[in-house]
Protein backbone atom coordinates (compact mmCIF):
# COMPACT_ATOMS: atom_id res chain seq x y z
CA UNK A 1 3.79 -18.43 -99.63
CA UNK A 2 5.60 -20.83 -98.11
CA UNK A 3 4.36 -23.86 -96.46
CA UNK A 4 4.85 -23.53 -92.63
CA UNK A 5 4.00 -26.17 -90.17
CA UNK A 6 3.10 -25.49 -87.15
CA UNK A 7 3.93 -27.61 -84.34
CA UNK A 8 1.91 -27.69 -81.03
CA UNK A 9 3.89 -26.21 -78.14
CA UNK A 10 4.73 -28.63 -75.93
CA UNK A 11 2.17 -29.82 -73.31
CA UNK A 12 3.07 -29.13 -69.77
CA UNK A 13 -0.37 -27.65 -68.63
CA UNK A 14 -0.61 -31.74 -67.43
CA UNK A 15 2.56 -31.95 -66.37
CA UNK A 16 2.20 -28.49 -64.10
CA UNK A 17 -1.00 -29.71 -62.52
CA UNK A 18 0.56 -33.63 -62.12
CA UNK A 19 3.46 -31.63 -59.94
CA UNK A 20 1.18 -29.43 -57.87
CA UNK A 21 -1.30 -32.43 -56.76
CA UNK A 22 2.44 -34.25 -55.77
CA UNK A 23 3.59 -31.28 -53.56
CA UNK A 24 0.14 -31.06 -51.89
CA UNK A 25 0.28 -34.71 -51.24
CA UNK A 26 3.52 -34.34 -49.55
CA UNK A 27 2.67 -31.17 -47.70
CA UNK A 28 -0.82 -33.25 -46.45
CA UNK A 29 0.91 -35.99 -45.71
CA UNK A 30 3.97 -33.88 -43.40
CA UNK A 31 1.52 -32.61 -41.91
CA UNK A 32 -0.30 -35.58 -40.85
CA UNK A 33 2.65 -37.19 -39.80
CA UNK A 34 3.31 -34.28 -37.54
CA UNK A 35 0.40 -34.12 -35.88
CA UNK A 36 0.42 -38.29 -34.87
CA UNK A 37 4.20 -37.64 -33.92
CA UNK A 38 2.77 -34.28 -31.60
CA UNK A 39 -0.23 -36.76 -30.22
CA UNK A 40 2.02 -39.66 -29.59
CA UNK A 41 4.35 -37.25 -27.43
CA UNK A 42 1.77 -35.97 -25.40
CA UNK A 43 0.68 -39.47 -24.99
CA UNK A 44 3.97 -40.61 -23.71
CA UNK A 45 4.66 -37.28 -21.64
CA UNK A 46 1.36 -38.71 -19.98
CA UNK A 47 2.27 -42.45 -19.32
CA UNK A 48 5.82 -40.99 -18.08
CA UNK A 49 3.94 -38.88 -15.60
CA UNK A 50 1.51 -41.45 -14.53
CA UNK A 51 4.34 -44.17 -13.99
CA UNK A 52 6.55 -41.32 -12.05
CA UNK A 53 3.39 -40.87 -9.79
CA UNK A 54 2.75 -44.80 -9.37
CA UNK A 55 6.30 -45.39 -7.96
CA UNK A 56 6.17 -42.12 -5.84
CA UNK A 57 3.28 -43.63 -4.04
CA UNK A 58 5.12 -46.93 -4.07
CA UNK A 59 7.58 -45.52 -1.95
CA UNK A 60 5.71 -43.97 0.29
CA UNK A 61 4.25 -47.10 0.87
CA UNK A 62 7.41 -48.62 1.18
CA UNK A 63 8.15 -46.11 4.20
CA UNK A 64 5.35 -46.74 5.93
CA UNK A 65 5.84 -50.34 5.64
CA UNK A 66 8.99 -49.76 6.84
CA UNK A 67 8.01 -48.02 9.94
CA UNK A 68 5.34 -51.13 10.50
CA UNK A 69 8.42 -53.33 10.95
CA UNK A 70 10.36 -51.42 13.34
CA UNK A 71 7.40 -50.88 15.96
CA UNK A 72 6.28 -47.99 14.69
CA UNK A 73 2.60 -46.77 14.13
CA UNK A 74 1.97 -43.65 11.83
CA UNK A 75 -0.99 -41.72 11.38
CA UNK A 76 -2.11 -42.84 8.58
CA UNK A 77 -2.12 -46.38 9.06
CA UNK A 78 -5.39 -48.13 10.89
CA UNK A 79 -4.97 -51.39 12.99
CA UNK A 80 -7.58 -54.05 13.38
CA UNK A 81 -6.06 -56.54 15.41
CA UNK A 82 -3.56 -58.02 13.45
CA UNK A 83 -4.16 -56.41 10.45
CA UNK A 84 -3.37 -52.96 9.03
CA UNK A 85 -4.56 -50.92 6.41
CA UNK A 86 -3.37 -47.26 4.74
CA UNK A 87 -3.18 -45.83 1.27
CA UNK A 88 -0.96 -43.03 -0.93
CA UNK A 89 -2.43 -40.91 -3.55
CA UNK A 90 -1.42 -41.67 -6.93
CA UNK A 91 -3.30 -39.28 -8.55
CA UNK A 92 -6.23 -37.42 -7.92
CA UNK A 93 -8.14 -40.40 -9.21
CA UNK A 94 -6.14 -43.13 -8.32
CA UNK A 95 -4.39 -44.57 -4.62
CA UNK A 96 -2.53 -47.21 -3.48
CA UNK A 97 -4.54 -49.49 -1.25
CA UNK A 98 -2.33 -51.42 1.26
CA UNK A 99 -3.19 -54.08 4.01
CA UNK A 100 -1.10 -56.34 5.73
CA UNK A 101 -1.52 -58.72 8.33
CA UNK A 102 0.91 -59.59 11.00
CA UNK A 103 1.40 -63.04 12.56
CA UNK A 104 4.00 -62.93 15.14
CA UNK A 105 7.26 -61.30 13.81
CA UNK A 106 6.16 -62.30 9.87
CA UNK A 107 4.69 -59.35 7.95
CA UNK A 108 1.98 -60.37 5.13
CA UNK A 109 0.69 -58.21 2.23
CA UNK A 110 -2.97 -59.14 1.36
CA UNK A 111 -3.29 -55.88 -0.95
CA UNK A 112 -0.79 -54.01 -2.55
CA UNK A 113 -2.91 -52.25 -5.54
CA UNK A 114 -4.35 -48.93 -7.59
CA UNK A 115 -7.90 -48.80 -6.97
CA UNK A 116 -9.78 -45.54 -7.90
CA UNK A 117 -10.61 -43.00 -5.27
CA UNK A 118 -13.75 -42.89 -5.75
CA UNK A 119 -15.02 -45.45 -4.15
């Protein structure tokens, strides 16, 4: 009989599982990445909204104040001698609180500012 050696087939039972725990790495990591990309959109959808809404209000403020200066007297705005006071939604939360005060022909804003609605 001859003498045969037998060699060990190569090991790549190690190798195998070294390759799968690197895939699911990846795949855990895409997907993780995903999801804080998907949160940070909705995020910034949000703040665009909320800023679009802000300057909205802005200008309607800007309108009213407008109409102040030529004489005019809207509906929304209350007088109190010399000063006046109105506010625009922002939000269903939020409004623009504006008062101004009038000393001859010089117009004065005392507030210009978000405040919550709720109080």
């Amino acid at each position: 009989m001859k003498n045969r050696k037998h060699s060990a087939p190569p090991v790549v039972g190690g190798v195998s599982l070294l390759i799968i725990f690197a895939v699911l790495c990846l795949i855990i990591f895409s997907l993780l990445t995903m999801s804080t990309a998907m949160a940070e959109r909705r995020l910034s959808t949000a703040n665009a909204e909320a800023v679009k809404n802000y300057y909205e209000a802005d200008l309607q403020a800007e309108e009213i104040f407008s109409l102040l200066r030529l004489g005019q007297l809207p509906d929304s705005v209350t007088a109190e001698g010399n000063i006046y006071h109105y506010s625009c939604a922002v939000s269903p939360s939020l409004e623009l609180k504006v008062t101004l005060r009038l000393d001859g022909e010089v117009w004065t804003v005392l507030q210009w500012q978000t405040v919550s609605s709720n109080t």
